[in-house]
Protein backbone atom coordinates (compact mmCIF):
# COMPACT_ATOMS: atom_id res chain seq x y z
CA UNK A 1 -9.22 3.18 -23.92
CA UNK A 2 -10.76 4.04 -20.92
CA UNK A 3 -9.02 2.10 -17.50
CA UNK A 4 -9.67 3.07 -14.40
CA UNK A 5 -6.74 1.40 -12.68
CA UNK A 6 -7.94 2.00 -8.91
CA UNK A 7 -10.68 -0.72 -9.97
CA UNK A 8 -8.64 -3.09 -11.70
CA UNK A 9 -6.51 -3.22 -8.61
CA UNK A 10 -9.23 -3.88 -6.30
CA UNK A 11 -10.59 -6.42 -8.70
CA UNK A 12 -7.57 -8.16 -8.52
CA UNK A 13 -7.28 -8.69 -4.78
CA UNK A 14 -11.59 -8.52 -3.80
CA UNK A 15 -11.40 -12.38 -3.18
CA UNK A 16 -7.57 -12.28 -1.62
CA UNK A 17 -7.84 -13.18 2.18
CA UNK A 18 -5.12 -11.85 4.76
CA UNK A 19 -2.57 -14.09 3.77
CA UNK A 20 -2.86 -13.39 0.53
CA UNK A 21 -2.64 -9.51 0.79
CA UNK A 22 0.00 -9.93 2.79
CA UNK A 23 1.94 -11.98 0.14
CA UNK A 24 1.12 -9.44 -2.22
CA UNK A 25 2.18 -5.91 -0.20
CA UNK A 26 5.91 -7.92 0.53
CA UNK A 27 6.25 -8.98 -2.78
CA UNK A 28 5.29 -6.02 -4.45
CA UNK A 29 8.22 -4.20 -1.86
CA UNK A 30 10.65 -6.46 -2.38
CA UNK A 31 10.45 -6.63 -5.74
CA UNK A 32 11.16 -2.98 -5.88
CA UNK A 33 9.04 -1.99 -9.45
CA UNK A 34 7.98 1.01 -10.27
CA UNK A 35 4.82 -0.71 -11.76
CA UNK A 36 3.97 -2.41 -8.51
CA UNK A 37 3.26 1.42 -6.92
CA UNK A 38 -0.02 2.07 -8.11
CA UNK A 39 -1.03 -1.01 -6.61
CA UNK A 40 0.38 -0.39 -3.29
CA UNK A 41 -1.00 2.80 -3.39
CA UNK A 42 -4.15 1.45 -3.51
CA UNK A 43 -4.02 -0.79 -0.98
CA UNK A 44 -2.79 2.21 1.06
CA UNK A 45 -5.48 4.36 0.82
CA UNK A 46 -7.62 1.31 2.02
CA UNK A 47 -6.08 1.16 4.96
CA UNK A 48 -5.99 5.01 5.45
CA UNK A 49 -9.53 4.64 4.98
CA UNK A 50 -10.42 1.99 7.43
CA UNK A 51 -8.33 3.85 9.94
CA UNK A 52 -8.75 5.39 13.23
CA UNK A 53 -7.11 8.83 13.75
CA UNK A 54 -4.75 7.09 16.41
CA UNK A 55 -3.92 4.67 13.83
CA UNK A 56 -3.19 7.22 11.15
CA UNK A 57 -1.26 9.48 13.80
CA UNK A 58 0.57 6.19 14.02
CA UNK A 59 1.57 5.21 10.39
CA UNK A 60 2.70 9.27 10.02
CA UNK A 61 4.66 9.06 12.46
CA UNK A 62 5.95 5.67 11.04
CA UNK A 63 6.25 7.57 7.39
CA UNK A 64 8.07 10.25 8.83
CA UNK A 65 10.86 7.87 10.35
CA UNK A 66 10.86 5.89 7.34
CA UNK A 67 11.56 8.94 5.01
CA UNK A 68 13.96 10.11 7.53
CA UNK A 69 16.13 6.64 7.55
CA UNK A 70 16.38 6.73 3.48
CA UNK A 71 17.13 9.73 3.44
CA UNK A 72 20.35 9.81 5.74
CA UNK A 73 21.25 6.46 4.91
């Protein structure tokens, strides 16, 4: 079987508006499953895409707090 789950994902949210991708980014964090990853990796690399290099300085700098937090915690 071939799957290429990067388009499956993107299938499954192309007609999601901004409500609707934000529903699915909290969820998908809240919920906490290991399945739900892939998906928000995804949706990551669209942002990181669509970025500006302030904007990815930004959300590095954001990472690097966040790791630090659950990490100590």
């Amino acid at each position: 079987m071939d799957l290429n789950l990067r388009e499956a994902i993107l299938s499954n949210i192309a007609s999601n508006n901004q409500e609707q991708l934000e529903a699915t980014i909290v969820d998908a964090i809240q919920d906490g499953e290991e399945k739900m990853l892939p998906g928000l990796g995804v949706i990551f690399e669209l942002i990181w895409n669509q970025s500006n290099e302030e904007d990815k300085q930004e959300m590095i700098d954001a990472l690097e707090q966040g790791v630090k937090q659950a990490t100590t915690s």
